[in-house]
Protein backbone atom coordinates (compact mmCIF):
# COMPACT_ATOMS: atom_id res chain seq x y z
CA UNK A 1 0.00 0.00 0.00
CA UNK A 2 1.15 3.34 -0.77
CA UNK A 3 1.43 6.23 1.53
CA UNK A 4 -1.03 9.48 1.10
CA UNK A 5 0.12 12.08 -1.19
CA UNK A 6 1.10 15.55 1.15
CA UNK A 7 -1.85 17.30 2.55
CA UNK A 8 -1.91 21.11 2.74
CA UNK A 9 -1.76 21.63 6.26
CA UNK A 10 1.69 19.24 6.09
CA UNK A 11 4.74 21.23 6.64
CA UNK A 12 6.72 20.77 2.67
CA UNK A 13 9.53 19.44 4.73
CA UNK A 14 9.38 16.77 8.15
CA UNK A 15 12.09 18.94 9.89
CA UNK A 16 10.75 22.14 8.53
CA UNK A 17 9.39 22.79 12.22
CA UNK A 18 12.36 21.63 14.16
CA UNK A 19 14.42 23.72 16.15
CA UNK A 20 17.57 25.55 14.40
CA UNK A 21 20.07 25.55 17.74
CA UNK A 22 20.58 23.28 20.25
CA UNK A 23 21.44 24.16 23.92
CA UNK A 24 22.20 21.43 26.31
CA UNK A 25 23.10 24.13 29.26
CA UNK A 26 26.40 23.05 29.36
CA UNK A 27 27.90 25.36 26.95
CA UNK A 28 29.45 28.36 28.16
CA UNK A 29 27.89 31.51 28.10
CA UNK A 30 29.64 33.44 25.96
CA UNK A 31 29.40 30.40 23.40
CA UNK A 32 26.60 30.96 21.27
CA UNK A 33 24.48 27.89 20.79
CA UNK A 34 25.57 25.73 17.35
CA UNK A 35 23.49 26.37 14.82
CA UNK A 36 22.36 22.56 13.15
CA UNK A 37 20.71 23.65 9.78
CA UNK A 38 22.33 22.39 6.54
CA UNK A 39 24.15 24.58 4.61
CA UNK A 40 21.32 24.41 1.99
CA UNK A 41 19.14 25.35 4.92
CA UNK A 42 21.28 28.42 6.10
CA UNK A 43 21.26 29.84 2.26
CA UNK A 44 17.50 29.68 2.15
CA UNK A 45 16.97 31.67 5.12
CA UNK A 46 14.24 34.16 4.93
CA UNK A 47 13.14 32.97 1.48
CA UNK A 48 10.14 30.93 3.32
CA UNK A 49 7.35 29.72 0.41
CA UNK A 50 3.80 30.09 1.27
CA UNK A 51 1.77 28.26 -1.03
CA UNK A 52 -2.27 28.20 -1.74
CA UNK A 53 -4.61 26.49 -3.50
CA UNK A 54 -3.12 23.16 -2.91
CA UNK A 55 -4.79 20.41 -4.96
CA UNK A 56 -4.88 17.15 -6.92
CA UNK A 57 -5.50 17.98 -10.31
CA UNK A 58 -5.18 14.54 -12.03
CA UNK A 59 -4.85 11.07 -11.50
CA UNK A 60 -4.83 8.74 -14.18
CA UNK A 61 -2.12 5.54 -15.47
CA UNK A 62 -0.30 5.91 -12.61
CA UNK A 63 0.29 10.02 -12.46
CA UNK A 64 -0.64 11.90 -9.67
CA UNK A 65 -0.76 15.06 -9.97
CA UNK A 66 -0.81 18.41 -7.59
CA UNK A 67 -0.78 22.12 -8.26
CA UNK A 68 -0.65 25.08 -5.59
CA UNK A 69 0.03 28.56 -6.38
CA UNK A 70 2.90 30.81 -4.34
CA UNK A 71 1.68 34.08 -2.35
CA UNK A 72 3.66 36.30 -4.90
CA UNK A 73 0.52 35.77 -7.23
CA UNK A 74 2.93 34.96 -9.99
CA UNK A 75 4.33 31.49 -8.96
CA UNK A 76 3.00 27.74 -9.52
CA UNK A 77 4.35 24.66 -8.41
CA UNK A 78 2.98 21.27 -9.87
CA UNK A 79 4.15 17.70 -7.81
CA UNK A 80 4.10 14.89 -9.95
CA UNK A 81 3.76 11.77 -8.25
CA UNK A 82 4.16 7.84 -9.65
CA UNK A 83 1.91 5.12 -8.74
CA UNK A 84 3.78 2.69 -10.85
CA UNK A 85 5.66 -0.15 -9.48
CA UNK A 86 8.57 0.04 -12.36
CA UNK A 87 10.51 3.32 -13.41
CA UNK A 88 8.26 5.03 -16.27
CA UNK A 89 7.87 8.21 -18.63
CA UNK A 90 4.87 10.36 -17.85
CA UNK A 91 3.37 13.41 -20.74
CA UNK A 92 2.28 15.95 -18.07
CA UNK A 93 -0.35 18.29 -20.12
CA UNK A 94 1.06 21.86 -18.68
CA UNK A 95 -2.77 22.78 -18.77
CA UNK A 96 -2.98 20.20 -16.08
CA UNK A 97 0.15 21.64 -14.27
CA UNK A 98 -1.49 25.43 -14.51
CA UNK A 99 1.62 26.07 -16.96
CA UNK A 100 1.62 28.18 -20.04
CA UNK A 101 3.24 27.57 -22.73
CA UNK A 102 6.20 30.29 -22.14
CA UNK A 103 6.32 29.04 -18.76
CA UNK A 104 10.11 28.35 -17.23
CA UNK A 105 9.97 25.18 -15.34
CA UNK A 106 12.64 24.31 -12.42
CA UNK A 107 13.05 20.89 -10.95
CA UNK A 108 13.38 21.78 -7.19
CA UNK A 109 15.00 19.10 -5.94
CA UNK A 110 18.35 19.07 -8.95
CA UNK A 111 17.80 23.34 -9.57
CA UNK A 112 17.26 22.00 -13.15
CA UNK A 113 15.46 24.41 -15.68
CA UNK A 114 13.65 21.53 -17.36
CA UNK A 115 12.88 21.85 -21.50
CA UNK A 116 9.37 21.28 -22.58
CA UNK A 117 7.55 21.51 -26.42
CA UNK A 118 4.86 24.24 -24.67
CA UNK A 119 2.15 21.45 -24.55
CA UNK A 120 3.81 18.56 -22.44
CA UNK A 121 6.29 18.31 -20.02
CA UNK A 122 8.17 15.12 -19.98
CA UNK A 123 9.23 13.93 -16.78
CA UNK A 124 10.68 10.60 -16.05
CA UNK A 125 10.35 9.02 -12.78
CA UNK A 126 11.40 5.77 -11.04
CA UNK A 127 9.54 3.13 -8.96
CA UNK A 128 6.74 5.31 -6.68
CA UNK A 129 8.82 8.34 -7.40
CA UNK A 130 8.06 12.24 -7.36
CA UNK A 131 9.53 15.17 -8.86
CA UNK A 132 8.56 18.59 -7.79
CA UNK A 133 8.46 21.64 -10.12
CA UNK A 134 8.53 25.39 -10.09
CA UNK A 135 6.76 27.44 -12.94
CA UNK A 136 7.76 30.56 -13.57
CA UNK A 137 7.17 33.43 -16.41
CA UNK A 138 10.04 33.23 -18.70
CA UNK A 139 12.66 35.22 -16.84
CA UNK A 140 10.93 34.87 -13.14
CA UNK A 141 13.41 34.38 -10.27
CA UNK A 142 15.71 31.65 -9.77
């Protein structure tokens, strides 16, 4: 059986919510506490997403997919999810995705601008895999 897709009121990240420092009460105090974020953490300080409109938008041959749209008004996201039990190909219809055909569209997870024809994107997935997307206007921010 297959775990739920995310629900909206899930943080997008387990230890989003976790404490940043940790302070035993043994450290000095003129130490100041160790900061534990990730490097990839610390550099995306104060560039917090809010996202609305979270929603499946299709399911069908194995795709799931989700949309939700960032506060900035400009900003999409689409999650594509695979039900499949072997690696496969999926045709997303950027209709589906709330793309447009001018749309740029950023793999999160690799910070890969990803090509598309303006009517599909391709995305290739393995075993119960997910990719998650960012679409911009051509020439939105990084």
């Amino acid at each position: 059986m297959l775990p739920d897709p995310p629900r909206a009121d899930q943080p997008a990240h387990p230890v989003a919510d976790l404490p940043v420092t940790a302070d035993d009460g043994r450290r000095p105090a003129h130490q100041p506490a160790r900061d534990h974020r990730t490097a990839h953490q610390r550099r995306g300080a104060g560039r917090a997403v809010h996202s609305t409109g979270n929603r499946e938008v299709l399911r069908e041959n194995g795709l799931v997919l989700w949309t939700a749209r960032d506060t900035d008004g400009r900003t999409r996201y689409a999650a594509v999810f695979s039900l499949a039990g072997e690696p496969r190909r999926y045709e997303v219809p950027l209709g589906s995705a709330g793309a447009r055909p001018a749309d740029r569209i950023r793999e999160l997870w690799s910070h890969a601008d990803v090509p598309h024809d303006g009517r599909h994107l391709t995305v290739d997935l393995p075993a119960h895999g997910a990719a998650l997307f960012r679409l911009t206007e051509d020439g939105g921010r990084e």
